[in-house]
Protein backbone atom coordinates (compact mmCIF):
# COMPACT_ATOMS: atom_id res chain seq x y z
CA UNK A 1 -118.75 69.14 -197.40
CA UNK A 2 -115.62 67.36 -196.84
CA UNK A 3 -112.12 68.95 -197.62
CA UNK A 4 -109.17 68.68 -199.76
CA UNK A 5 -105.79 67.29 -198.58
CA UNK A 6 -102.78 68.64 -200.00
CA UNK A 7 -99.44 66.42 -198.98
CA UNK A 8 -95.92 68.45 -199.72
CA UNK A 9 -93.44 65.12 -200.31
CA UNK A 10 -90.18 67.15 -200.31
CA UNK A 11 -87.15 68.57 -198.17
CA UNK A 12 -86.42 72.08 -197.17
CA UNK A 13 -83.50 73.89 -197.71
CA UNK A 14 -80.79 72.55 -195.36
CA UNK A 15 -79.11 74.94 -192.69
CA UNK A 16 -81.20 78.00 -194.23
CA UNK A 17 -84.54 78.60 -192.02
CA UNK A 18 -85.66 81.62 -194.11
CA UNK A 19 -85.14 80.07 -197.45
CA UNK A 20 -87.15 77.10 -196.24
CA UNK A 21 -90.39 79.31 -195.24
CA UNK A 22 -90.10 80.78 -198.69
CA UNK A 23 -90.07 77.77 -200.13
CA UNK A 24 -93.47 77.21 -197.72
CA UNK A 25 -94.78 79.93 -199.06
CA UNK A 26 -94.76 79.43 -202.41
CA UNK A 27 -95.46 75.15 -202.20
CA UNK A 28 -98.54 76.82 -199.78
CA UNK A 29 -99.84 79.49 -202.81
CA UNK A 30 -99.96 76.25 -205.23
CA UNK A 31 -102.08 74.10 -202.90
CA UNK A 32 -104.45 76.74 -202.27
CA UNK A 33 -104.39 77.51 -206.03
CA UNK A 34 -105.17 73.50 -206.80
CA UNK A 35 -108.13 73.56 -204.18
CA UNK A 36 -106.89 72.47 -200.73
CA UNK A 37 -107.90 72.98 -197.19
CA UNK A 38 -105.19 71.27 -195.58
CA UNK A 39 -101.88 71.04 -195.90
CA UNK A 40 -99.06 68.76 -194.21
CA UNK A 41 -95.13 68.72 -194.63
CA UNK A 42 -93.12 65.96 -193.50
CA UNK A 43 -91.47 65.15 -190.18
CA UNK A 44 -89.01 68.10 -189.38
CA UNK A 45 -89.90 70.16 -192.47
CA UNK A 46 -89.13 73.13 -190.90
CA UNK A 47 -85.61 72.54 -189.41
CA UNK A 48 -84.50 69.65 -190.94
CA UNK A 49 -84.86 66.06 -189.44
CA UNK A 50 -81.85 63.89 -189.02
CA UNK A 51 -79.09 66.96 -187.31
CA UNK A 52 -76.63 64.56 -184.88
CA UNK A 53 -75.30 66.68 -182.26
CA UNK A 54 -79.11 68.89 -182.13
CA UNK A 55 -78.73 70.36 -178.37
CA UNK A 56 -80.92 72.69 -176.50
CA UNK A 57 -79.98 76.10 -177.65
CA UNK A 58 -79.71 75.20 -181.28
CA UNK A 59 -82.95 75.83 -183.26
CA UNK A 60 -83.04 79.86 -182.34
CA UNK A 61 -85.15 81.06 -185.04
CA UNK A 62 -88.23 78.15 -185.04
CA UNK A 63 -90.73 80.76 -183.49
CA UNK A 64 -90.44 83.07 -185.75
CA UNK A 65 -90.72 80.97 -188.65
CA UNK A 66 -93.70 79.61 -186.87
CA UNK A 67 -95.12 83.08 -186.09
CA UNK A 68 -94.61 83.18 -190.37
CA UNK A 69 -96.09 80.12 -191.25
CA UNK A 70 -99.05 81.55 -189.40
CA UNK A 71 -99.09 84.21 -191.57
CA UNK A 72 -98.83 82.02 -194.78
CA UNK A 73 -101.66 80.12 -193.50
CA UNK A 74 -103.59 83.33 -193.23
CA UNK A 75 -102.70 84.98 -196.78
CA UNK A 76 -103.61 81.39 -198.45
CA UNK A 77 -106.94 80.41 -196.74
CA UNK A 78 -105.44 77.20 -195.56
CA UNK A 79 -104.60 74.88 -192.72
CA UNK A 80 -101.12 73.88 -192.08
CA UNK A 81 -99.01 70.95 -189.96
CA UNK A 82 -95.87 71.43 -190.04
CA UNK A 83 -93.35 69.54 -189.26
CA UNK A 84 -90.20 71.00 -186.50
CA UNK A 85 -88.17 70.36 -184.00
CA UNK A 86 -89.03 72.35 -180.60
CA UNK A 87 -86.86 73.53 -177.65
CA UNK A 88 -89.53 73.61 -174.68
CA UNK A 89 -88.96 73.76 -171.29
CA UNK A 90 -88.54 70.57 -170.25
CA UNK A 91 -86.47 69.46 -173.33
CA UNK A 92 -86.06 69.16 -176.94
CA UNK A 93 -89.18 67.73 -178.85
CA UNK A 94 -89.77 66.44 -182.84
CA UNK A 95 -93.47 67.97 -183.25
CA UNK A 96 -96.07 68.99 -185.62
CA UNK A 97 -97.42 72.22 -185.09
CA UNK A 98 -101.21 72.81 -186.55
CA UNK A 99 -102.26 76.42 -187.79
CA UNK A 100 -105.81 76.98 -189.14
CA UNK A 101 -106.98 79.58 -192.09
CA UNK A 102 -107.20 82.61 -189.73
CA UNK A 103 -103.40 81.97 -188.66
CA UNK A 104 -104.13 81.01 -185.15
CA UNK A 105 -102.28 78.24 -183.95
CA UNK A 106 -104.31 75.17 -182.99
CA UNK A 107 -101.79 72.85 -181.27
CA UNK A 108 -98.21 71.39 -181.16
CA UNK A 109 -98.29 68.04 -180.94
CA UNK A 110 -95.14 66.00 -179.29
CA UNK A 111 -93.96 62.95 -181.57
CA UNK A 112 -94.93 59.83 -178.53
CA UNK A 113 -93.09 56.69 -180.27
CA UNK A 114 -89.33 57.94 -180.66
CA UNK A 115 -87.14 56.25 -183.06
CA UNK A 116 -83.98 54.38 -182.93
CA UNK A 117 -81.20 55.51 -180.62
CA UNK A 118 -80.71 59.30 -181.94
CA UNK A 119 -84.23 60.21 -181.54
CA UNK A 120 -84.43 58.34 -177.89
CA UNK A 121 -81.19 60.20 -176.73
CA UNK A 122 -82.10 64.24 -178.65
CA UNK A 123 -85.76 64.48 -178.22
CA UNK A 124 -88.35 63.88 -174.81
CA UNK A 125 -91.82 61.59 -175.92
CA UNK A 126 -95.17 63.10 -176.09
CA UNK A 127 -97.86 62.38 -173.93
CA UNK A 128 -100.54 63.56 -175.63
CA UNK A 129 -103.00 63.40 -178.74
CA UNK A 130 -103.85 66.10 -180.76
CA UNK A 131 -107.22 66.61 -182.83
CA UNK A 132 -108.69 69.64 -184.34
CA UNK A 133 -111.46 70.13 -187.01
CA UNK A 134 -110.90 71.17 -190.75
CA UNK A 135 -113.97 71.89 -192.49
CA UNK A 136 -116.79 69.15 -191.36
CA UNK A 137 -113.85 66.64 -190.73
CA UNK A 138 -111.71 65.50 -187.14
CA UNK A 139 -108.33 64.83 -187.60
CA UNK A 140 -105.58 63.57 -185.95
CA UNK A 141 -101.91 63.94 -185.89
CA UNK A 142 -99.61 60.91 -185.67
CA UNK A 143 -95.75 61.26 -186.15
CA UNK A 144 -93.99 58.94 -188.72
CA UNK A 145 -92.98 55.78 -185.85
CA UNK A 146 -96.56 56.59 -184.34
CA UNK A 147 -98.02 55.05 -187.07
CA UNK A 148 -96.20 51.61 -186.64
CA UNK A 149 -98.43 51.31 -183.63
CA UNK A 150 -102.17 49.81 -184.17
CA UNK A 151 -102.75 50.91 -180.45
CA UNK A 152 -101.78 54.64 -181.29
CA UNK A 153 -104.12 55.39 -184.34
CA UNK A 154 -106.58 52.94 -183.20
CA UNK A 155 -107.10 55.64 -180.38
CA UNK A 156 -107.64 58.36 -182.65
CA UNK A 157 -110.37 56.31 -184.60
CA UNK A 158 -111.84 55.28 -181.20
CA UNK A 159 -111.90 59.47 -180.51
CA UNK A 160 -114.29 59.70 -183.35
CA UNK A 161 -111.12 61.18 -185.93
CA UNK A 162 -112.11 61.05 -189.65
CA UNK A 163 -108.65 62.01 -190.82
CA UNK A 164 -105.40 61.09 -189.63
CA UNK A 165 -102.39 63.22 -190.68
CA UNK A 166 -98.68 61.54 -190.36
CA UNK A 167 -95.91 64.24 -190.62
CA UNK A 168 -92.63 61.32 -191.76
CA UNK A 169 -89.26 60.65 -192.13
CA UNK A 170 -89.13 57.77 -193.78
CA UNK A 171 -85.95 56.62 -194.57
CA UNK A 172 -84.30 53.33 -197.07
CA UNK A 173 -84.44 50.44 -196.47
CA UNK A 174 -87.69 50.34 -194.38
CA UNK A 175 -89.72 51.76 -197.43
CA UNK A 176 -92.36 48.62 -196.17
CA UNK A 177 -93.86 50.46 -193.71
CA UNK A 178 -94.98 53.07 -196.70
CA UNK A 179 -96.59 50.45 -198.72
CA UNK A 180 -97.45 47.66 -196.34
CA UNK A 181 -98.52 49.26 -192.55
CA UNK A 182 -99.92 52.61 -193.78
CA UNK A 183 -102.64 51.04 -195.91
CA UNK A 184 -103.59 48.37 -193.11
CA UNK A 185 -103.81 51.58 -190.77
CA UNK A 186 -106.14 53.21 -192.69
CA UNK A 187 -108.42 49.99 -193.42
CA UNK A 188 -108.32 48.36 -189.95
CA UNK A 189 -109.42 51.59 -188.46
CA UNK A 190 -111.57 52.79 -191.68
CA UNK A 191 -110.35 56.83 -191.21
CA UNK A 192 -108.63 58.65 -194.09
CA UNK A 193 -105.07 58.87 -193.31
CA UNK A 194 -102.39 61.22 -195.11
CA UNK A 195 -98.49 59.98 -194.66
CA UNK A 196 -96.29 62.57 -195.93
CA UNK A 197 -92.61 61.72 -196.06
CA UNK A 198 -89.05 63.25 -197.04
CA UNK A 199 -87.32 63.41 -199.93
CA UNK A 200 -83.58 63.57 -200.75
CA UNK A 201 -80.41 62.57 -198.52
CA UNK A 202 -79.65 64.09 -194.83
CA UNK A 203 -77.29 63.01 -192.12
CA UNK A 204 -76.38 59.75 -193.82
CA UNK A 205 -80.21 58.91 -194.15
CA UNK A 206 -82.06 58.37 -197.86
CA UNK A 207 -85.79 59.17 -197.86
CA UNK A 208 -87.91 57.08 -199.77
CA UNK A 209 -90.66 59.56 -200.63
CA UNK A 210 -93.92 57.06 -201.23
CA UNK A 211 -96.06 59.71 -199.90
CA UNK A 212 -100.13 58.62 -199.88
CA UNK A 213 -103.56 59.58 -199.13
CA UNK A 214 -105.57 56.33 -198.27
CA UNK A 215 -109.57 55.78 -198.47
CA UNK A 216 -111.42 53.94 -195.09
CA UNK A 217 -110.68 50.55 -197.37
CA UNK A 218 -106.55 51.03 -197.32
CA UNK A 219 -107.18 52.21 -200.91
CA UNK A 220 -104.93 54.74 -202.32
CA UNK A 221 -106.55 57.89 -203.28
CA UNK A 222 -103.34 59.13 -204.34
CA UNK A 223 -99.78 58.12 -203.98
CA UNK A 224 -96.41 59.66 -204.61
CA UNK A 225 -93.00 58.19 -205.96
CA UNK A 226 -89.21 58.75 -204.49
CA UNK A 227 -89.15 63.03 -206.20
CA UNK A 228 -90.94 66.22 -204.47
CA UNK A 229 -94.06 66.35 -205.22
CA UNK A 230 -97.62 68.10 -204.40
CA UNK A 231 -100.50 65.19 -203.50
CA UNK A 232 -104.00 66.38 -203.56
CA UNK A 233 -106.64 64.24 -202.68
CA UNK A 234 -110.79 65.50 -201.87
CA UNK A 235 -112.19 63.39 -198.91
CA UNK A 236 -115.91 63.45 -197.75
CA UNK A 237 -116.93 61.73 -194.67
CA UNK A 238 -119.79 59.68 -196.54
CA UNK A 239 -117.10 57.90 -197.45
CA UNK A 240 -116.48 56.76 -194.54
CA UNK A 241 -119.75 56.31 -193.59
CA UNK A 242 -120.34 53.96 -196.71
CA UNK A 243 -117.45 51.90 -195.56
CA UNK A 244 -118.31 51.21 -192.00
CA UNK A 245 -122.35 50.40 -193.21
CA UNK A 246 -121.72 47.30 -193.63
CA UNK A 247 -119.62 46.37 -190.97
CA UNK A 248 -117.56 48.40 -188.79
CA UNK A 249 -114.58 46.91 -186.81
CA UNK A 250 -114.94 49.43 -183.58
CA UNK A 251 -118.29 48.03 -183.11
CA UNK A 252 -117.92 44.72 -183.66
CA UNK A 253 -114.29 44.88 -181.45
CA UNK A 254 -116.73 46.22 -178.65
CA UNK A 255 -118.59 42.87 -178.40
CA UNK A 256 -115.60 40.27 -178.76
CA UNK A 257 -114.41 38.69 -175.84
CA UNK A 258 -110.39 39.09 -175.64
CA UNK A 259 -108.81 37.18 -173.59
């Protein structure tokens, strides 16, 4: 059965909440028009990433362009993570919240790995994974800096996830981690993995784009360049199954002896 993975590598409309869901809305009607099941946005789609100065108090309006997105997901038939920033009780968090094709919200998971001094001193760390199911597939949800950790995603393939989703904001010059770590995530842990990152300038920060859907080898089943642009990508879990038939590194991890 499998599903198909739409990736929107692209920016929002800065400082205007409302234009950016009908900009959702529209980039949604596509996907589902092209085939997909799933779709991600990047790491603070929603509200914009990179906002120095981002205090509690200041993102009135997220819910109810959640509460729409929910409603985009139902009109389209598809499942959506989308990337925001979250005022919660105990503080301020970069997230990724996960609606499925009836519009019910699934989860909101809280970015663990903060970046760089900004991120550390604005936003609190999850604690938590976050896996849901999306036609016969498991997938996780990682958050761009997440995904520089083997330990993190290596969890989610230990969970039994076939797909791992990475909401990013990628920016110059560490456009390495797009074409170096992201494959070697996919292949050491041999799970599909979607990384969908930013375009365009914010806060001082350039986005490199370099969006990509990887195979259970680190292969790329589709890849994007620097522009916006719509990545679609069909993934059956055979495939994965092929790939770990002849050897599969959780298994053969189980027996080493690490000392």
């Amino acid at each position: 059965m499998g599903l198909t993975l739409g990736l929107w590598q692209g920016e929002g409309v800065p400082g205007d909440m409302p234009a950016t869901v009908g900009a959702i809305s529209g980039i949604a009607r596509d996907a589902a028009r092209r085939g997909a099941d799933l779709l991600v946005f990047p790491e603070g789609y929603l509200t914009g990433y990179h906002l120095p100065g981002l205090a509690p108090g200041d993102l009135d309006g997220v819910e109810d362009a959640l509460a729409e997105i929910g409603r985009i997901a139902a009109q389209t038939g598809l499942c959506i993570v989308m990337g925001t920033h979250l005022e919660t009780d105990d503080g301020l968090r970069n997230a990724a919240v996960v609606v499925d094709r009836t519009g019910a919200e699934l989860g909101r998971y809280h970015k663990r790995a903060l970046y760089g001094a900004w991120e550390k001193a604005t936003f609190r760390a999850g604690d938590a994974a976050l896996r849901f199911a999306c036609g016969d597939l498991s997938v996780g949800v990682a958050i761009c800096y997440d995904v520089e950790f083997p330990e993190i995603i290596r969890a989610e393939a230990r969970a039994g996830v076939d797909l791992v989703v990475v909401p990013t904001a990628l920016m110059a010059p560490h456009d390495r981690v797009a074409r170096l770590m992201v494959p070697v995530r996919a292949m050491e842990n041999q799970v599909f993995l979607g990384y969908c990152n930013r375009t365009g300038h914010e806060g001082g920060l350039d986005f490199v784009g370099l969006s990509s859907i990887r195979g259970p080898e680190g292969e790329a089943l589709v890849e994007a360049g620097a522009g916006p642009e719509l990545l679609l990508a069909r993934l059956d879990r055979s495939r994965r199954a092929e790939t770990r038939a002849a050897f599969c590194y959780l298994d053969d991890l189980a027996g080493l002896r690490l000392r």
